[in-house]
N, C-alpha and C. Protein backbone atom coordinates (compact mmCIF):
# COMPACT_ATOMS: atom_id res chain seq x y z
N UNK A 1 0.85 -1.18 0.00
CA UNK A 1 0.00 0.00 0.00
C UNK A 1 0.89 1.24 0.00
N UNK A 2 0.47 1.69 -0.91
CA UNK A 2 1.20 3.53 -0.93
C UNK A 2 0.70 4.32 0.39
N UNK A 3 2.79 4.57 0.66
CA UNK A 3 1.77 5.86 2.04
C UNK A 3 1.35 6.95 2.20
N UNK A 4 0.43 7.23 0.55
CA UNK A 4 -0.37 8.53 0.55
C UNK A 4 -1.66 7.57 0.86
N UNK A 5 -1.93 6.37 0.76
CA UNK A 5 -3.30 5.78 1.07
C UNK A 5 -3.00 5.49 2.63
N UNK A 6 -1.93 5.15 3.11
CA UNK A 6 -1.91 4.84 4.58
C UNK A 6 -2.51 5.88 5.08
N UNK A 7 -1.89 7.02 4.56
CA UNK A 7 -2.25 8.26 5.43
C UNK A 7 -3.96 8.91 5.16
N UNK A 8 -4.41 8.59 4.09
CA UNK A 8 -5.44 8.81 4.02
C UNK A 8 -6.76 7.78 4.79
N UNK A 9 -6.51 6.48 5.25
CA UNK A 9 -7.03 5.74 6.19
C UNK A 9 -6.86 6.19 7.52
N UNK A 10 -5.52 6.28 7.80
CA UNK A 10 -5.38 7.03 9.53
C UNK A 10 -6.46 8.33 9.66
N UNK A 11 -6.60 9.06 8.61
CA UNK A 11 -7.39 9.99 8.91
C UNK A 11 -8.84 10.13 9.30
N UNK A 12 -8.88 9.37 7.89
CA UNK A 12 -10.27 8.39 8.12
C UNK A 12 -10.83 8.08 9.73
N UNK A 13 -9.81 7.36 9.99
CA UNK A 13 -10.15 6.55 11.07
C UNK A 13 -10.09 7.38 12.16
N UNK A 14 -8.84 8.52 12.59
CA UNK A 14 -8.69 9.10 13.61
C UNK A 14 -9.68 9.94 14.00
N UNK A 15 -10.08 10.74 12.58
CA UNK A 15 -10.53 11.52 12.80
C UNK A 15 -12.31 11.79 12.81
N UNK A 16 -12.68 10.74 12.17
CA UNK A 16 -14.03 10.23 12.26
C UNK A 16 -14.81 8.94 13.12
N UNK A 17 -14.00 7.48 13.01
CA UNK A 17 -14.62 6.63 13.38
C UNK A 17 -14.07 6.57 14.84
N UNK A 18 -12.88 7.12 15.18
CA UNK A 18 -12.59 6.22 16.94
C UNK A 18 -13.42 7.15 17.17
N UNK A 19 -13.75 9.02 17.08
CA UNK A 19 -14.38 9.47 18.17
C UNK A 19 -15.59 9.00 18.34
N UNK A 20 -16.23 8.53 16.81
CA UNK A 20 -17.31 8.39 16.92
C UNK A 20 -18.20 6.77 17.90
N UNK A 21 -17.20 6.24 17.49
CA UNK A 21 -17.22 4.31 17.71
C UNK A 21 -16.02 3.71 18.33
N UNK A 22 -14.92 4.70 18.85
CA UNK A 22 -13.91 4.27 19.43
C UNK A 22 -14.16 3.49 20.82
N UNK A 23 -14.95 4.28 21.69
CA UNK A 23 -15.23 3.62 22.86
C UNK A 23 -16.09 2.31 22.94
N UNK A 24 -16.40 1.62 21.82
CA UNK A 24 -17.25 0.39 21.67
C UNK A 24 -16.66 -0.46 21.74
N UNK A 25 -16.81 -1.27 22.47
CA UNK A 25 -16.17 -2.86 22.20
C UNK A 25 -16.79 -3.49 21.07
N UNK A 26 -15.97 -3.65 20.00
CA UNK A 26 -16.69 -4.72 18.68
C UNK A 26 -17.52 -5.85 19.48
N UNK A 27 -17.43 -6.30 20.29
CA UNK A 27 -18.58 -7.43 20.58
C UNK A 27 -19.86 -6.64 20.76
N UNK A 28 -19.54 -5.39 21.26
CA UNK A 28 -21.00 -4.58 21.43
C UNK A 28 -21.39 -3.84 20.87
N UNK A 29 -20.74 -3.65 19.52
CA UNK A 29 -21.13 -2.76 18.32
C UNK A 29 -22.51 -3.33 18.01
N UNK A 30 -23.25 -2.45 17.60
CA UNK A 30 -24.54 -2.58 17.08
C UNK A 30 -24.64 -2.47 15.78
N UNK A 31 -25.51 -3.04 14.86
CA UNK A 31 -25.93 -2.21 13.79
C UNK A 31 -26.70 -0.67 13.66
N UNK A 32 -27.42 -0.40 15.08
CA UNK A 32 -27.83 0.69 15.10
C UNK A 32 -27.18 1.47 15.71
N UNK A 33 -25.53 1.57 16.16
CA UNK A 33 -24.97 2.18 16.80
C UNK A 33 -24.44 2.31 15.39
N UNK A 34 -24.15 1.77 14.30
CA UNK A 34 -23.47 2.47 13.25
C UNK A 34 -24.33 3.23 11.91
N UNK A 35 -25.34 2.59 11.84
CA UNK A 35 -26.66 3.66 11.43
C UNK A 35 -27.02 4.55 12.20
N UNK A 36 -26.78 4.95 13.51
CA UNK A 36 -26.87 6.63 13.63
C UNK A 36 -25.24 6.79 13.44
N UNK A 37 -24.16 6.57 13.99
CA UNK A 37 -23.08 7.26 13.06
C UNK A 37 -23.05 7.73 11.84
N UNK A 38 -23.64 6.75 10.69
CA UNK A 38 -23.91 7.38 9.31
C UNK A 38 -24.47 8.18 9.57
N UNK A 39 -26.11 8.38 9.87
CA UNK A 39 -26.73 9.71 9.95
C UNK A 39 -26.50 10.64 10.52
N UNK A 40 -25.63 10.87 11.43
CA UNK A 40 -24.93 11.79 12.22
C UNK A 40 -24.43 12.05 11.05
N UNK A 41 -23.55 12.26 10.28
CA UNK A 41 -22.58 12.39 9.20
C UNK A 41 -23.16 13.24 8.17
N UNK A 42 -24.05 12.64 7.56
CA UNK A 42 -25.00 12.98 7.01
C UNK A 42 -25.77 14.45 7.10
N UNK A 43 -26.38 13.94 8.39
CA UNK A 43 -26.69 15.40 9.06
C UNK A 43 -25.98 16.55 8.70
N UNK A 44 -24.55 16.08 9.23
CA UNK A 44 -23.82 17.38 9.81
C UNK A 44 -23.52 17.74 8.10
N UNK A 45 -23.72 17.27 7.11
CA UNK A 45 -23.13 17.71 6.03
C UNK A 45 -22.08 17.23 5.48
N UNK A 46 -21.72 15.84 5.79
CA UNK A 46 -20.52 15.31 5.17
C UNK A 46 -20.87 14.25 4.42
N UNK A 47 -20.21 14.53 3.27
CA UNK A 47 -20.07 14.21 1.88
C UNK A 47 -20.12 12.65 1.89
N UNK A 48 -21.08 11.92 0.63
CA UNK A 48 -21.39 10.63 0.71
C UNK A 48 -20.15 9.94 0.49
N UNK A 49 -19.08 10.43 -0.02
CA UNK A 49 -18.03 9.84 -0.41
C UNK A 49 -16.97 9.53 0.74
N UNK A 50 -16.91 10.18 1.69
CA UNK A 50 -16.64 10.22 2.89
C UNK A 50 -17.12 9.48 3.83
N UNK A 51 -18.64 9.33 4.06
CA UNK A 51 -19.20 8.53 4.67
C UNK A 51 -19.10 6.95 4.12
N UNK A 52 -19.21 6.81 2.78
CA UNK A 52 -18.66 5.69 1.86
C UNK A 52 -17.18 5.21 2.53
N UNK A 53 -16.36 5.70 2.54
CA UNK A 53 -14.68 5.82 2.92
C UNK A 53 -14.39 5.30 4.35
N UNK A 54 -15.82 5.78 5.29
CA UNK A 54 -15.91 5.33 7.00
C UNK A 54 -16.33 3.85 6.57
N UNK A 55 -17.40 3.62 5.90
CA UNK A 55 -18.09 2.53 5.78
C UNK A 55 -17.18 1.29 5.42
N UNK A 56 -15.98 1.78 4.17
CA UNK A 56 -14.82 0.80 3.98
C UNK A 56 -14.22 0.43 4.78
N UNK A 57 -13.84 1.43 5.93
CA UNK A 57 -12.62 1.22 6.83
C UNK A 57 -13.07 0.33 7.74
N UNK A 58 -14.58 0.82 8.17
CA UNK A 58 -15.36 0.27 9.32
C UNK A 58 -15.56 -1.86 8.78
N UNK A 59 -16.44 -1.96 7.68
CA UNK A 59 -16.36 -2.86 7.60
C UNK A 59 -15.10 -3.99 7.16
N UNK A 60 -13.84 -3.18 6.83
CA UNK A 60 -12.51 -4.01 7.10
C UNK A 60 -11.92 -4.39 7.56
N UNK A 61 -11.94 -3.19 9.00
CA UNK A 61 -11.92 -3.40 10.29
C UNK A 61 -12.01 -4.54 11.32
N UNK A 62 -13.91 -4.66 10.82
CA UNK A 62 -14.58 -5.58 11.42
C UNK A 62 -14.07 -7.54 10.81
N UNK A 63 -13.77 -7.01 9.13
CA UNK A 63 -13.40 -8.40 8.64
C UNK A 63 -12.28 -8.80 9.36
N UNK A 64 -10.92 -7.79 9.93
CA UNK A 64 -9.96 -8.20 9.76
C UNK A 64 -10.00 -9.00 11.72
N UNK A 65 -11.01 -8.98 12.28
CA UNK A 65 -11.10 -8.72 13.60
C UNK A 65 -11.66 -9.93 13.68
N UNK A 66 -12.67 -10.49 12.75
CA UNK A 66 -13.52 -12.11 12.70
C UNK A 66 -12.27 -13.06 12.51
N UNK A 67 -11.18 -12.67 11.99
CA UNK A 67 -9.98 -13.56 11.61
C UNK A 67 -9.55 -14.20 13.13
């Protein structure tokens, strides 16, 4: 992986999903704890492509964690 994409995941992640879902334990993640994160997002005005970009990280996350 190129580390203009590393760096564009850390951001991703730092700066959107831990505050938002950081304090969750994946066993206690919800599906509706991450459908209002999307709509929170949404809300506030951030771009589907972005919210798309959480959604990658989030569910790769989660794949790499079932391993």
């Amino acid at each position: 992986m190129k580390p203009e994409n590393v760096a564009g995941y850390e951001i991703v992640i730092r700066k959107h999903l831990k505050p938002a879902l950081g304090g969750v334990l994946v066993q206690k993640l919800t599906v509706e704890q991450v459908e209002t994160f999307y709509a929170a997002m949404q809300a506030a005005g951030k771009s589907s492509s972005l919210i798309k970009k959480c959604h990658m990280r989030l569910a790769s996350a989660l794949r790499l964690g079932q391993r």
